[in-house]
Protein backbone atom coordinates (compact mmCIF):
# COMPACT_ATOMS: atom_id res chain seq x y z
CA UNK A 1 -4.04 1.27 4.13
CA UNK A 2 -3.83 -1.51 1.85
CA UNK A 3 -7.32 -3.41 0.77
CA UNK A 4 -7.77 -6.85 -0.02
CA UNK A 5 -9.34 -6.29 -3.04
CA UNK A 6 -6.50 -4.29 -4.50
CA UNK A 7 -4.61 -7.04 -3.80
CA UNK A 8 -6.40 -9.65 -5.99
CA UNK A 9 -5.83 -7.45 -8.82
CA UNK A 10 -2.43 -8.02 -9.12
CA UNK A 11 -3.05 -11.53 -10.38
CA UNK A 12 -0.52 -13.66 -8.88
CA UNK A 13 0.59 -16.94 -10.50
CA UNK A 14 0.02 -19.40 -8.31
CA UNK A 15 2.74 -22.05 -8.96
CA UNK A 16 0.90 -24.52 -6.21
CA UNK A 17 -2.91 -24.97 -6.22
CA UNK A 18 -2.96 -26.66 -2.72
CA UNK A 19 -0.96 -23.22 -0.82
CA UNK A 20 -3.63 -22.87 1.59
CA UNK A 21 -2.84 -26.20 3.06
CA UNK A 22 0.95 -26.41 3.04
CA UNK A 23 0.60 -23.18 4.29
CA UNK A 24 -1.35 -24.21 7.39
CA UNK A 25 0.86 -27.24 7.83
CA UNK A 26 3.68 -24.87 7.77
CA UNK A 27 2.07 -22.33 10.78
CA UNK A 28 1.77 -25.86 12.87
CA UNK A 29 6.00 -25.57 12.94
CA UNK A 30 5.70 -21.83 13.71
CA UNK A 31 6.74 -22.27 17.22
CA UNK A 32 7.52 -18.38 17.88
CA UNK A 33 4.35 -17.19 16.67
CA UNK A 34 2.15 -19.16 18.90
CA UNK A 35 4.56 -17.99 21.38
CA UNK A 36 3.76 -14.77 21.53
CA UNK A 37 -0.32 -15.12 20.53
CA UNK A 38 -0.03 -14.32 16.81
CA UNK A 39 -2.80 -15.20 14.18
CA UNK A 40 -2.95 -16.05 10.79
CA UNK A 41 -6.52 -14.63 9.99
CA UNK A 42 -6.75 -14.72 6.20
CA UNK A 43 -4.80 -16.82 3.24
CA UNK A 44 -4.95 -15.69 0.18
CA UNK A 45 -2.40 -15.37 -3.31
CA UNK A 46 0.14 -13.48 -1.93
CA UNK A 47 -1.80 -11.94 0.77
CA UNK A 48 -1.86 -12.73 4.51
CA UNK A 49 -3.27 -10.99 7.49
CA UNK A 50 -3.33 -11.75 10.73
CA UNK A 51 -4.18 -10.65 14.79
CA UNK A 52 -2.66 -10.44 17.87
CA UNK A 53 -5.02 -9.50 21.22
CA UNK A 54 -3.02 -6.86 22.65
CA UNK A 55 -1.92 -8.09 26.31
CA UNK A 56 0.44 -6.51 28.64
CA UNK A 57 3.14 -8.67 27.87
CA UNK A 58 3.59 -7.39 24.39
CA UNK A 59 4.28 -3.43 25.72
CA UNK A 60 7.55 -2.05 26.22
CA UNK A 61 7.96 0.12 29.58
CA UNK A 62 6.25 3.21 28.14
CA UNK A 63 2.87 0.79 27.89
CA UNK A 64 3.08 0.35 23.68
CA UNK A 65 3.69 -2.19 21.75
CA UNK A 66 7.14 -3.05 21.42
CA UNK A 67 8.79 -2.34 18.31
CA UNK A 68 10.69 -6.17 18.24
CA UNK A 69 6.92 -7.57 18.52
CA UNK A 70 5.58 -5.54 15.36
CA UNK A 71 8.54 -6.39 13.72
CA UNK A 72 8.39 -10.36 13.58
CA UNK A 73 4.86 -10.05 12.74
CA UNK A 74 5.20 -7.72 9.94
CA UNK A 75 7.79 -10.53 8.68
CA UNK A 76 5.32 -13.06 9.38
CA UNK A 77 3.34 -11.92 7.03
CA UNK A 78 5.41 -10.98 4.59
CA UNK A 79 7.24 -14.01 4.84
CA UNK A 80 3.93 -15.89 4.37
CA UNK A 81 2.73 -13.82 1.87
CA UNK A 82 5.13 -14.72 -0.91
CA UNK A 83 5.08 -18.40 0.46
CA UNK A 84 1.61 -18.70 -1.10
CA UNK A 85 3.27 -18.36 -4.19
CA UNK A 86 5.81 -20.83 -4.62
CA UNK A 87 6.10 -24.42 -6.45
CA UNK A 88 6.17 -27.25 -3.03
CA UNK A 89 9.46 -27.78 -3.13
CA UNK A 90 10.80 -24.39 -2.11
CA UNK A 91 9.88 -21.33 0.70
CA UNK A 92 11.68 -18.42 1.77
CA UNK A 93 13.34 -16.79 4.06
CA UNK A 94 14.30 -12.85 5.31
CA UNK A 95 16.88 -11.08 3.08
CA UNK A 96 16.00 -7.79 4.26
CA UNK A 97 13.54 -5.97 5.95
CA UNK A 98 13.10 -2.17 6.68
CA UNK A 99 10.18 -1.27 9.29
CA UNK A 100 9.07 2.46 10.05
CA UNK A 101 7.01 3.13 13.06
CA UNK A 102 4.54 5.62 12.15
CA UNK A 103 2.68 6.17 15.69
CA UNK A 104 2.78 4.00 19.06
CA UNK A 105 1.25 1.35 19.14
CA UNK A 106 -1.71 0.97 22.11
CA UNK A 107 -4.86 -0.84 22.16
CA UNK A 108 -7.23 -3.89 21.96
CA UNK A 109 -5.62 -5.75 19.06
CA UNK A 110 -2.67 -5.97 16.30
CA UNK A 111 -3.81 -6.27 12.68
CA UNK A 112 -1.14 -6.79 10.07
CA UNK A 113 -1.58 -7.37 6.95
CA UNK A 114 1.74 -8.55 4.20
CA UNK A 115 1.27 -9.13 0.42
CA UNK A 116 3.54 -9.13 -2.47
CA UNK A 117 4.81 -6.18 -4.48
CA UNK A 118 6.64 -8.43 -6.95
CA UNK A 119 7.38 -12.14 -7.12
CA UNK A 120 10.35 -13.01 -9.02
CA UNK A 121 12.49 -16.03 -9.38
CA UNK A 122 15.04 -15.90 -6.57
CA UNK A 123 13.45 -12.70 -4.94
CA UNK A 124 9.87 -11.91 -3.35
CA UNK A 125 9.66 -8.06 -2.65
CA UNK A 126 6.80 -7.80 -0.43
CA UNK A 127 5.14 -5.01 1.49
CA UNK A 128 3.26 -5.07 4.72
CA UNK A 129 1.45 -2.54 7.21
CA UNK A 130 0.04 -3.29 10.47
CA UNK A 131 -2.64 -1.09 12.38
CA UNK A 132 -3.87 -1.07 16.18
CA UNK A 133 -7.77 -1.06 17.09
CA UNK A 134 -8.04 1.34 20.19
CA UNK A 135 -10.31 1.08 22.60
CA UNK A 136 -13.08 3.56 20.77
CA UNK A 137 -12.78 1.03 17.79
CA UNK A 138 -10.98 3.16 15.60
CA UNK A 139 -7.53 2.15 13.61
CA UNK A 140 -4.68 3.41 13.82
CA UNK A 141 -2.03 3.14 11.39
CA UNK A 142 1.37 1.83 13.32
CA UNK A 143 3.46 0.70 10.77
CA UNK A 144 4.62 0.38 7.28
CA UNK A 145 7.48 -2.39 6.19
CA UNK A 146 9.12 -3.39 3.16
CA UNK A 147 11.38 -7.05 2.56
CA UNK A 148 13.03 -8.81 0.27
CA UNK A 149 12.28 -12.53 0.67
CA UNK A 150 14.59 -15.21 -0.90
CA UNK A 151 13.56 -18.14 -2.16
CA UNK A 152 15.27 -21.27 -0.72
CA UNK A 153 15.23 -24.95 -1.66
CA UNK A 154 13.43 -26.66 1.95
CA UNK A 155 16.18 -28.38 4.02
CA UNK A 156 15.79 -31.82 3.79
């Protein structure tokens, strides 16, 4: 699984010093993550993780997570991820995304972590894993996701 502190080494440009703020003015608007109980936990360049407290609303009929839940969170953060990176004037949104579901998911809580792979100029390729703490306190590694995020001028 990914660390944080690998992360910081890939030394990100930060094209706007205030991202941690837009960023969190940007999560008030993020009407389908509150929805279903999603956290942001930790902002940093190009790096966002966050939680979800596993309830029995977010299982499918075999009692795990359901794969549609992981999925918007793993774009979440990916989404977010590369948003730390760009000028004020522009964000992103999902060109593609690929998700593989490594084992079930089925605990306490939903970690997932996003960061990006590569920033570019019109294209964020970002990368993004999420892991479930069972009930022993262990992790367990759920998922593994790859997207392409484009970078949009904001609607006015």
């Amino acid at each position: 699984m990914m660390k944080i502190d690998e992360i910081k080494n890939l030394n990100y440009k930060i094209l706007n010093p205030d991202y941690k703020a837009r960023l969190k003015k940007a999560l008030e608007k993020q009407f389908f993550m509150k929805l279903i109980g999603f956290e942001i936990t930790k902002i940093e360049p190009g790096y966002i993780e966050g939680e979800l407290i596993i309830e029995e609303k977010h299982n499918q009929q075999h009692d795990f997570l359901h794969g549609g839940l992981m999925a918007s969170c793993l774009d979440i953060v990916m989404g977010f991820s590369a948003f730390t990176l760009l000028p004020a004037n522009k964000a992103v949104v999902t060109a593609d995304i690929n998700i593989s579901y490594y084992n079930p998911g089925a605990g306490l809580k939903l970690i997932a972590k996003g960061w990006v792979d590569k920033p570019g100029s019109r294209l964020y390729f970002c990368e993004g894993e999420i892991s479930v703490v069972r009930v022993d306190g262990s992790e367990l590694l759920t998922n593994k996701a790859k997207a392409i995020m484009c970078v949009i001028d904001i609607p006015k």
